[in-house]
Protein backbone atom coordinates (compact mmCIF):
# COMPACT_ATOMS: atom_id res chain seq x y z
CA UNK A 1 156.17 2.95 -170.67
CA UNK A 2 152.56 3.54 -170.24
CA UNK A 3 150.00 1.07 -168.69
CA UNK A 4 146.66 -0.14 -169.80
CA UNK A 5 144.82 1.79 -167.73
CA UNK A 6 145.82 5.10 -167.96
CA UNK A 7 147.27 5.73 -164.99
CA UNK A 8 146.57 5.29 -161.31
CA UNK A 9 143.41 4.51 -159.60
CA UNK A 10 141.68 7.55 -157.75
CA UNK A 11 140.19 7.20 -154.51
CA UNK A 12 136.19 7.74 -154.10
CA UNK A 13 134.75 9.00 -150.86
CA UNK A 14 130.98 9.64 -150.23
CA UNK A 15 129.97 12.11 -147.67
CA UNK A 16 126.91 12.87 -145.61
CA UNK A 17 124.11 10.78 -144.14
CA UNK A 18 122.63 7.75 -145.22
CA UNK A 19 118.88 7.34 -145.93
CA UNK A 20 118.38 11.23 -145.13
CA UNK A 21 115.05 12.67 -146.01
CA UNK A 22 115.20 14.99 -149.60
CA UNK A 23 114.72 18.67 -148.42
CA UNK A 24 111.56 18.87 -149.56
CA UNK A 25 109.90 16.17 -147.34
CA UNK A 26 108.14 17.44 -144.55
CA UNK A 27 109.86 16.48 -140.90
CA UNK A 28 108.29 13.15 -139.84
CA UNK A 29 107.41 12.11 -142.73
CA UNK A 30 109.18 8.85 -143.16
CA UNK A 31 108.70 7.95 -139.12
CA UNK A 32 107.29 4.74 -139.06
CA UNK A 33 104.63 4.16 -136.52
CA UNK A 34 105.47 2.32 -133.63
CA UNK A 35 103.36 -1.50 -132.97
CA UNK A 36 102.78 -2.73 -129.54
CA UNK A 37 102.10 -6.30 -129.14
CA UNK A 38 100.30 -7.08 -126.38
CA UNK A 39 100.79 -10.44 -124.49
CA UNK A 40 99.07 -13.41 -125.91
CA UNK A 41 95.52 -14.14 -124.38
CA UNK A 42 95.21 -17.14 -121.56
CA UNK A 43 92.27 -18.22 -123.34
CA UNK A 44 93.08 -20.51 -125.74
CA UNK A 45 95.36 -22.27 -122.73
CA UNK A 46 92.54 -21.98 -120.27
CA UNK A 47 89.75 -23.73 -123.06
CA UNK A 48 92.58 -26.35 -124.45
CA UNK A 49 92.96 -27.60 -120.52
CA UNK A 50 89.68 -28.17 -120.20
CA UNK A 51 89.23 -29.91 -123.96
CA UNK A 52 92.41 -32.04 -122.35
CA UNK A 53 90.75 -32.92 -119.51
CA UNK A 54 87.35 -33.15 -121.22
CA UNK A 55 88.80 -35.85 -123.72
CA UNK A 56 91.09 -37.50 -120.94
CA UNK A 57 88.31 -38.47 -118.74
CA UNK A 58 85.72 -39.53 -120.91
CA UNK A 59 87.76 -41.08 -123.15
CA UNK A 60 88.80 -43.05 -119.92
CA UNK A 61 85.50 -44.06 -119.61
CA UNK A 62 84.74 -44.90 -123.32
CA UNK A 63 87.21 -47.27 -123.07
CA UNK A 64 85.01 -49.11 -120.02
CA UNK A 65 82.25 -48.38 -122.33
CA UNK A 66 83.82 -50.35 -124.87
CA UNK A 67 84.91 -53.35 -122.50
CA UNK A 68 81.54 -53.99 -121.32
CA UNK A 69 79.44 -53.49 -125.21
CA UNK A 70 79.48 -57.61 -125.51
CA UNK A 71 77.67 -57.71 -122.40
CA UNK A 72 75.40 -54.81 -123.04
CA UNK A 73 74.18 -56.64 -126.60
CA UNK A 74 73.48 -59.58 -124.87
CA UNK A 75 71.41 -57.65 -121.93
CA UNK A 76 69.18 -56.32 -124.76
CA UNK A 77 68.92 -59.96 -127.06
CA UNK A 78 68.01 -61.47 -123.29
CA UNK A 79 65.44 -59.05 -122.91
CA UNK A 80 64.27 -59.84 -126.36
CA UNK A 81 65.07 -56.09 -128.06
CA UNK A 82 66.82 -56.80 -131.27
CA UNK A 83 69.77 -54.69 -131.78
CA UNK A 84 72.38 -53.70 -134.30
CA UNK A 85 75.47 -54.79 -132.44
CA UNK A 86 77.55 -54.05 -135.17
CA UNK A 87 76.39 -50.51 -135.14
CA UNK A 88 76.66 -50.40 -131.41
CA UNK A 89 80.30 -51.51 -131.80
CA UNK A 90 81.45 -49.46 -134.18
CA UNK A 91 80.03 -46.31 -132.34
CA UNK A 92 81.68 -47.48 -129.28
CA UNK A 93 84.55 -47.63 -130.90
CA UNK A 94 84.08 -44.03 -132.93
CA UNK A 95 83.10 -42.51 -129.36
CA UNK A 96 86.56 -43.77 -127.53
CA UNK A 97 88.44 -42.47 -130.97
CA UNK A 98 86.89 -38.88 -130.86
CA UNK A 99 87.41 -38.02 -126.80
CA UNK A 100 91.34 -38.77 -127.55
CA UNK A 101 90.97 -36.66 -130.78
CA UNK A 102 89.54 -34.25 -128.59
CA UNK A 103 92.19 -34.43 -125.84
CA UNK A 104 95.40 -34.13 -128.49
CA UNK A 105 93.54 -31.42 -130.16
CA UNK A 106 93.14 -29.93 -126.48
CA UNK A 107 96.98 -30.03 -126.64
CA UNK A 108 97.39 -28.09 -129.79
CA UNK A 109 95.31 -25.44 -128.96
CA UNK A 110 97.20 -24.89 -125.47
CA UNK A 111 100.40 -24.02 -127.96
CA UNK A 112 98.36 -21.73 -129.74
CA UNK A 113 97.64 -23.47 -132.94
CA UNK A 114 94.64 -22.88 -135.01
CA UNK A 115 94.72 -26.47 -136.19
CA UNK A 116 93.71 -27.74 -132.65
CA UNK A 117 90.40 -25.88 -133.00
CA UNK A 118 89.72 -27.22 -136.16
CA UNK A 119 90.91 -30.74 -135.14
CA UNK A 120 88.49 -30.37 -132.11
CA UNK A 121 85.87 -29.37 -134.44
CA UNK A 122 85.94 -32.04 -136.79
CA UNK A 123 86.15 -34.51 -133.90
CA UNK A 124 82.82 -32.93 -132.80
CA UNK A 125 81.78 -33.51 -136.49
CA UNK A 126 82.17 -36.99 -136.48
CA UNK A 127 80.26 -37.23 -133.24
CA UNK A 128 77.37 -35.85 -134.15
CA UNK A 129 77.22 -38.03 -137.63
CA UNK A 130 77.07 -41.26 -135.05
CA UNK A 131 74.85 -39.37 -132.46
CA UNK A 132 72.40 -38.85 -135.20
CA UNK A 133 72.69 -42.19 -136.51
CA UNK A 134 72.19 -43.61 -133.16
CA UNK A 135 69.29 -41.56 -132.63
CA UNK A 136 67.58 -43.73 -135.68
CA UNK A 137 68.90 -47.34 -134.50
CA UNK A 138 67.88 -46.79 -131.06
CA UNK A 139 64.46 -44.88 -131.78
CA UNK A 140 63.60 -48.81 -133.65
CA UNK A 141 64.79 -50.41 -130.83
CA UNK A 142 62.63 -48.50 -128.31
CA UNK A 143 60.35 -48.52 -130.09
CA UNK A 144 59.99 -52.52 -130.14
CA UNK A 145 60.85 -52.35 -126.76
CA UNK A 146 57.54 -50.38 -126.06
CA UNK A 147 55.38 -51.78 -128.97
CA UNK A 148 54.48 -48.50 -129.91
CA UNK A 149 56.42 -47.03 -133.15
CA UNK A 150 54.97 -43.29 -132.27
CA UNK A 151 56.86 -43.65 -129.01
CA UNK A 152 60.02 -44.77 -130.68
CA UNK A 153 59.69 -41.88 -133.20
CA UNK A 154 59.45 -39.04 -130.20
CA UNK A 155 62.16 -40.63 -128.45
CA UNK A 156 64.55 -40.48 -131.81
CA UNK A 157 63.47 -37.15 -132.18
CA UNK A 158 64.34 -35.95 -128.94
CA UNK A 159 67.65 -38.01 -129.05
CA UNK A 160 68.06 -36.52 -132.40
CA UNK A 161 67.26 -32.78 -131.36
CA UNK A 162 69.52 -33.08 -128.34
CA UNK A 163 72.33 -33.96 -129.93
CA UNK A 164 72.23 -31.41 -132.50
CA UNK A 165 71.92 -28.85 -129.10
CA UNK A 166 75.14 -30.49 -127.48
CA UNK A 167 76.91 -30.40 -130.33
CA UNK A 168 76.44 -26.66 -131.14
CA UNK A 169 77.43 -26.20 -127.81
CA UNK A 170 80.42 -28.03 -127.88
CA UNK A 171 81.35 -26.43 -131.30
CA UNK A 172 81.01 -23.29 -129.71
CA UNK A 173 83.04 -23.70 -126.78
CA UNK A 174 85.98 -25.45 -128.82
CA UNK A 175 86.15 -22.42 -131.24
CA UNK A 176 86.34 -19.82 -128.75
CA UNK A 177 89.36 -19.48 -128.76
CA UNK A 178 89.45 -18.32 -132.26
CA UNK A 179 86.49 -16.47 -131.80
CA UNK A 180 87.83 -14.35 -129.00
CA UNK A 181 91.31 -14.21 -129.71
CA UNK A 182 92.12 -15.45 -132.97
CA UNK A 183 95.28 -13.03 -133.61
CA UNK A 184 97.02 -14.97 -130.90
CA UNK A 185 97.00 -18.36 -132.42
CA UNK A 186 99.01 -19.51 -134.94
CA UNK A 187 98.62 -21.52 -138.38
């Protein structure tokens, strides 16, 4: 009787090395070079401390800020300076919102995340939108304070100009760390 298959199965064994190099390659030539990673730089733990404590503390004192903006709008209507209290208490507001932005963005960039720097910088954003805002609103009310609209106007600009300044500076500092050591943070 003869089976389907046409007799037994045979045994297969390979021999020799695995992966070797054809003969013809020249020795080293599929080495792959070897990558040293270095230890992750301290700065982006150093700069998100200081954005913690940065945010942490003024943002502490925002929120006094806040408590006592009633009282400030009245201290200006008393001294007959009109003012745009809903302006001032919606940058009150704005101001406490950004300084605890800053301080969780602080956070983020202490774990090494990219994210926290750009957190941190829109934060900074937004600050210098109601920083220049509140340059205008407070340059009019100076400048009724004073009678003089020329002094108003050099007082704005000044406020204006300053704030711009601060807030490069800020922007700087907060991006550092992905300026200086950007292939240690992570997405």
């Amino acid at each position: 009787m003869e089976e389907d298959g046409g007799g037994e199965p045979q045994e297969t064994t390979f021999s020799g090395t695995p992966n070797a190099a054809p003969a013809e390659a020249p020795a080293g030539a599929f080495d792959q070079p070897a990558v040293m990673i270095g230890p992750k730089s301290s700065l982006p733990k150093v700069m998100g401390i200081l954005m913690m404590l940065y945010g942490a503390i003024m943002g502490l004192l925002s929120i006094l800020a806040l408590l006592v903006t009633g009282t400030t709008i009245d201290d200006y209507e008393t001294a007959g300076i009109d003012v745009n209290a809903p302006f001032m208490w919606v940058d009150a507001l704005v101001n406490t919102g950004y300084l605890f932005v800053v301080a969780f963005a602080g956070y983020q960039v202490t774990q090494y995340k990219k994210s926290g720097v750009k957190l941190g910088l829109y934060a900074i954003g937004v600050d210098l939108l109601f920083a220049l805002i509140g340059a205008v609103v407070f340059a009019d009310m100076m400048a009724e304070a004073a009678g003089d609209s020329a002094f108003g106007g050099v007082l704005g600009g000044i406020g204006a100009f300053m704030s711009v300044v601060c807030a490069a500076i800020c922007g700087l500092l907060v991006a550092l760390p992905i300026l200086a050591s950007g292939d240690s943070m992570e997405d």
